[in-house]
Protein backbone atom coordinates (compact mmCIF):
# COMPACT_ATOMS: atom_id res chain seq x y z
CA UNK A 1 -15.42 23.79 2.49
CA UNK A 2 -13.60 20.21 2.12
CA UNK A 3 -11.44 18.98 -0.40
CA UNK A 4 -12.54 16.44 -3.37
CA UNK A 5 -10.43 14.05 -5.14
CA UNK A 6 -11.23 13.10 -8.77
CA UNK A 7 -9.52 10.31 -10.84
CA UNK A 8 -9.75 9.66 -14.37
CA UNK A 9 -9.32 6.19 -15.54
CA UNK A 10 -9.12 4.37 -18.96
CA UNK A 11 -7.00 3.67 -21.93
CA UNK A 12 -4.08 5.59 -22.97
CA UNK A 13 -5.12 7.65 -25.86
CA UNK A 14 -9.09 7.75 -23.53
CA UNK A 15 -8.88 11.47 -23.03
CA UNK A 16 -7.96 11.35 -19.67
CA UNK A 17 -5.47 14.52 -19.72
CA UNK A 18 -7.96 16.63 -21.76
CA UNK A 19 -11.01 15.85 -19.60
CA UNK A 20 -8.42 16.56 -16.67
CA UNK A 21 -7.29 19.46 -17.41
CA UNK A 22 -10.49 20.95 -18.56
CA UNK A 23 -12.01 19.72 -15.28
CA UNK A 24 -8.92 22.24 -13.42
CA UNK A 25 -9.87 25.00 -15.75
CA UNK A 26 -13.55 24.84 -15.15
CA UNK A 27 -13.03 24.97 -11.15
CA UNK A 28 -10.39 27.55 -11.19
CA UNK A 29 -13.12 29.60 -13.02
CA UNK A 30 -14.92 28.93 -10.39
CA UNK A 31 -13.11 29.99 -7.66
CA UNK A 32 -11.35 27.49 -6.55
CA UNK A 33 -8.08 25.84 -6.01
CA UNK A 34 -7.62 22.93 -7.89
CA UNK A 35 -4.25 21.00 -8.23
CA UNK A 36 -3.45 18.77 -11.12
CA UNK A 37 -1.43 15.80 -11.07
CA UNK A 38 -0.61 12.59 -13.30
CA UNK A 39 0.42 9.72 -12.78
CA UNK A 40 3.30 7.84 -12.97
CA UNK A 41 4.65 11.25 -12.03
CA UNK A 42 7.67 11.16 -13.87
CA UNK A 43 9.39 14.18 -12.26
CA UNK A 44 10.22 11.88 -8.69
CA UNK A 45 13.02 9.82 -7.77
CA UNK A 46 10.76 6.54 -8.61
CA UNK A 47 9.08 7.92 -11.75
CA UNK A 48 12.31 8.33 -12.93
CA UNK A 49 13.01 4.88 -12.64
CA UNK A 50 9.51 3.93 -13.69
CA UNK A 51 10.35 5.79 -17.44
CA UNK A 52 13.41 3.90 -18.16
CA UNK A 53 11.40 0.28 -16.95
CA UNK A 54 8.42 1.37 -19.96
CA UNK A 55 11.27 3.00 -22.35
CA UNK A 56 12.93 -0.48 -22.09
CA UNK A 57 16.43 0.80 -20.14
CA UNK A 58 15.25 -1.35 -17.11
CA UNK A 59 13.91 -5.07 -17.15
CA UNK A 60 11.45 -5.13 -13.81
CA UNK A 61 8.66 -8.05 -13.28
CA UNK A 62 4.74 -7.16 -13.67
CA UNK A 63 4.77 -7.58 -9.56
CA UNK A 64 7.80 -4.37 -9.06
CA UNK A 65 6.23 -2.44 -11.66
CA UNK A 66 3.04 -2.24 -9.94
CA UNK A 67 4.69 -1.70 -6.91
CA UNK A 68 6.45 0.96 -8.36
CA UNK A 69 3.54 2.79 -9.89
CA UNK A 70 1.99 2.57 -6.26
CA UNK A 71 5.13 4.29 -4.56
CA UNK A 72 4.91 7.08 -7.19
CA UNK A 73 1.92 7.81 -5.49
CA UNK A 74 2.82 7.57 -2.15
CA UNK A 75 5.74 10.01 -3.25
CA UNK A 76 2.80 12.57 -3.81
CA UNK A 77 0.79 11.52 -0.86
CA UNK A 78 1.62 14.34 1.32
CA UNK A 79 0.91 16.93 -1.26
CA UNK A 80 -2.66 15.49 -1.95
CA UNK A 81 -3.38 15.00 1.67
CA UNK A 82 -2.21 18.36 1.91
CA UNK A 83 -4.25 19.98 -0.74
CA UNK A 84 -7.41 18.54 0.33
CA UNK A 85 -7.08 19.12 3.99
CA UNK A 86 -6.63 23.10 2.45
CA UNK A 87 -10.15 21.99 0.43
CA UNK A 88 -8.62 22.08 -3.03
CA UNK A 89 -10.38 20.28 -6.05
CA UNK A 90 -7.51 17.28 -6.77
CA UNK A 91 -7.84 16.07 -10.50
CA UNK A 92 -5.40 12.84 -10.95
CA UNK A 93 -4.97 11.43 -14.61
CA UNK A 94 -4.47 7.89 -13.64
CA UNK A 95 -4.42 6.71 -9.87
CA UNK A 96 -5.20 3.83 -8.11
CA UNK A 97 -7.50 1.64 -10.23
CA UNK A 98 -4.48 2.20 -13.24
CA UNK A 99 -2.03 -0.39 -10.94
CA UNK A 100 -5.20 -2.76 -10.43
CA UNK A 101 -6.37 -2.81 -14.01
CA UNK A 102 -2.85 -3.37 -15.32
CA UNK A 103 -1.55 -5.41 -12.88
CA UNK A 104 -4.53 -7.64 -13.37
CA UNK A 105 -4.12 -8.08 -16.71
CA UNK A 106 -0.54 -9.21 -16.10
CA UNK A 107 -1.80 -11.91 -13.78
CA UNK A 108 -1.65 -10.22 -10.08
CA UNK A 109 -4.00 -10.18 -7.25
CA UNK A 110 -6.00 -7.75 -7.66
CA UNK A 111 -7.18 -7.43 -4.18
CA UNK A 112 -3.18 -7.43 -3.28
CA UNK A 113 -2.88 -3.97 -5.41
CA UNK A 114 -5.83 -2.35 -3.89
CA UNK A 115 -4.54 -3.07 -0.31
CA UNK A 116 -1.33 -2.07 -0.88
CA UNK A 117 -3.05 1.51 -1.70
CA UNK A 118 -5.15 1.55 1.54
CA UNK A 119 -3.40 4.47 3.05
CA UNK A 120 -3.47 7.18 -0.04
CA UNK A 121 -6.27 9.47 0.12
CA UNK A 122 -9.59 7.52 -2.00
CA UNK A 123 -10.76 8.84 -4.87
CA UNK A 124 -14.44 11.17 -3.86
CA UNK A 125 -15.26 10.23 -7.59
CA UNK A 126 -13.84 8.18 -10.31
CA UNK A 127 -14.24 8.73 -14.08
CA UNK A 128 -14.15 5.98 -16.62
CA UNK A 129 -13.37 7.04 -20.26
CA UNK A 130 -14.17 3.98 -21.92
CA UNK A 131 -12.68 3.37 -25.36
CA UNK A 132 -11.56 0.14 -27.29
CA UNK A 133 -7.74 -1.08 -27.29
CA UNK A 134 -7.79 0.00 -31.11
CA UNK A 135 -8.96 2.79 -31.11
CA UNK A 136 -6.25 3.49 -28.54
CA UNK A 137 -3.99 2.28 -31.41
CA UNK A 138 -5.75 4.52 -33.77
CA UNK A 139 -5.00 7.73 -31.80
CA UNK A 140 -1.22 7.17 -31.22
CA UNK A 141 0.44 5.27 -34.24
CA UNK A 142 3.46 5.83 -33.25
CA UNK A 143 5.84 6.47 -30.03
CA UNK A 144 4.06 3.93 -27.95
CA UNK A 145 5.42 2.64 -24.74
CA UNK A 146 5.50 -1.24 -24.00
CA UNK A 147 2.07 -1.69 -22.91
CA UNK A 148 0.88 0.50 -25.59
CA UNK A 149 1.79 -1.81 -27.94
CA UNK A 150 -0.15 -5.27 -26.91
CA UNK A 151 -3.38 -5.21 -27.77
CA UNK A 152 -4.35 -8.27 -25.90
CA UNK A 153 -3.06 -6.58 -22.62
CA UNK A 154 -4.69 -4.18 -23.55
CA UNK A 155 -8.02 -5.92 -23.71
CA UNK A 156 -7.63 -7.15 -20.15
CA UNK A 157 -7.17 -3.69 -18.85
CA UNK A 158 -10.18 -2.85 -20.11
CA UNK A 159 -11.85 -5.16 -18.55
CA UNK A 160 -10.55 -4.82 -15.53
CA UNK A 161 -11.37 -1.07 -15.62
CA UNK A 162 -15.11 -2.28 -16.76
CA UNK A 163 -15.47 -4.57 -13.69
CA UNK A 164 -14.19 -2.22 -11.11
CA UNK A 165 -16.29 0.38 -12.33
CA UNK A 166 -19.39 -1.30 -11.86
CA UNK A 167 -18.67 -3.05 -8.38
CA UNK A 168 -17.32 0.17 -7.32
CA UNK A 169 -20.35 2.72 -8.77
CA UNK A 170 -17.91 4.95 -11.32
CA UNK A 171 -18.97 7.26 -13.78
CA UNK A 172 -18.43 5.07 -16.90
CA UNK A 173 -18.31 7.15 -20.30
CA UNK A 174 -17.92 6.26 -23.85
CA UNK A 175 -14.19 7.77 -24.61
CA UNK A 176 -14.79 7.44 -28.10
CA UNK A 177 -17.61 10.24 -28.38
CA UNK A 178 -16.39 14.41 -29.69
CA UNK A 179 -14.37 15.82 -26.59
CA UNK A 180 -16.90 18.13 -26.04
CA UNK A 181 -19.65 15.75 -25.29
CA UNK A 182 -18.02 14.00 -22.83
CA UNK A 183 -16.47 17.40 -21.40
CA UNK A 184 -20.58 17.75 -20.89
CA UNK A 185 -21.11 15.01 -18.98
CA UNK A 186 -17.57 14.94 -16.79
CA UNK A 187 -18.81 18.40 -15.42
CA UNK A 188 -22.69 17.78 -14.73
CA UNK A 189 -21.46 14.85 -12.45
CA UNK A 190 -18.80 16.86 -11.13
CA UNK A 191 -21.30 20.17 -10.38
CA UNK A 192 -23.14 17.75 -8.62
CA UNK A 193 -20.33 17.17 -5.73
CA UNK A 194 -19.17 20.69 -6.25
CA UNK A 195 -22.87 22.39 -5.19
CA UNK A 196 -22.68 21.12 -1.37
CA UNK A 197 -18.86 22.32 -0.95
């Protein structure tokens, strides 16, 4: 058996940790291992520091934010590298495209953000929940961080996540349907990767 590594993408507010998490419930059903993780992680050394920067205790440019975000992976890289060289299902809620779609709507390279993530493991399939900046808004009206709360950001990001999806072949899916119908279509394309393993 090998490992698989599965990122959801979109929106705060998308349904990225219920589609997650409901993804790590179906597989350990199944059988198998699966290891959960989201990102920023919050509980390391530099998620720490990223949680005070987006709680506005720190004051950091768009360029060390991103770079930030991208360290807080590499903090869990040996874990995931790890977990998939055991063949465990990995489900990340947010991973690499997060820093590119954010960081491009703040004005960076995007080609700079996805080669500074070379070395973590690539995602074996990506997951788009798709979902407009107000309904975002809609879902949480209150306790927002700082990019939660600019809608025109917002707007890029989602844009960004639209065009990386399709040069990159990601399951896109309307965010804004009943949990349950998306749940539906999240695990058909995941069987799918699951049958051969």
């Amino acid at each position: 058996m090998t490992g698989l590594l599965i990122a959801f993408e979109g929106l705060d507010q998308s349904g990225k940790q219920t589609q997650a998490e409901r993804v790590r419930d179906h597989v350990a059903a199944l059988g198998r291992d699966c290891r959960l993780l989201s990102f920023p992680d919050y509980t390391t050394a530099i998620g720490t520091e990223i949680s005070k920067a987006l709680h506005g205790e720190r004051e950091y440019g768009a360029d060390v934010m991103q770079l930030m975000y991208v360290a807080n992976r590499y903090e869990r890289r040996p874990d995931i590298t790890a977990w998939l060289a055991e063949a465990a299902i990995v489900v990340c809620d947010r991973y690499l495209a997060s820093s590119i779609a954010y960081g491009e709507a703040q004005g960076l390279d995007p080609q700079w953000l996805t080669d500074a993530q070379r070395f973590l493991p690539q995602p074996d399939l990506t997951i788009l929940l798709d979902i407009a900046p107000e309904i975002a808004v809609q879902r949480k009206a209150t306790g927002r961080d700082r990019y939660e709360r600019d809608l025109a950001l917002l707007s890029r990001v989602r844009d960004s996540y639209r065009r990386q999806a399709e040069q990159n072949r990601w399951l896109r899916l309307d965010g804004g349907r009943p949990r349950d119908a998306v749940s539906a279509d999240v695990l058909s394309a995941i069987a799918t990767r699951l049958a051969p393993l």
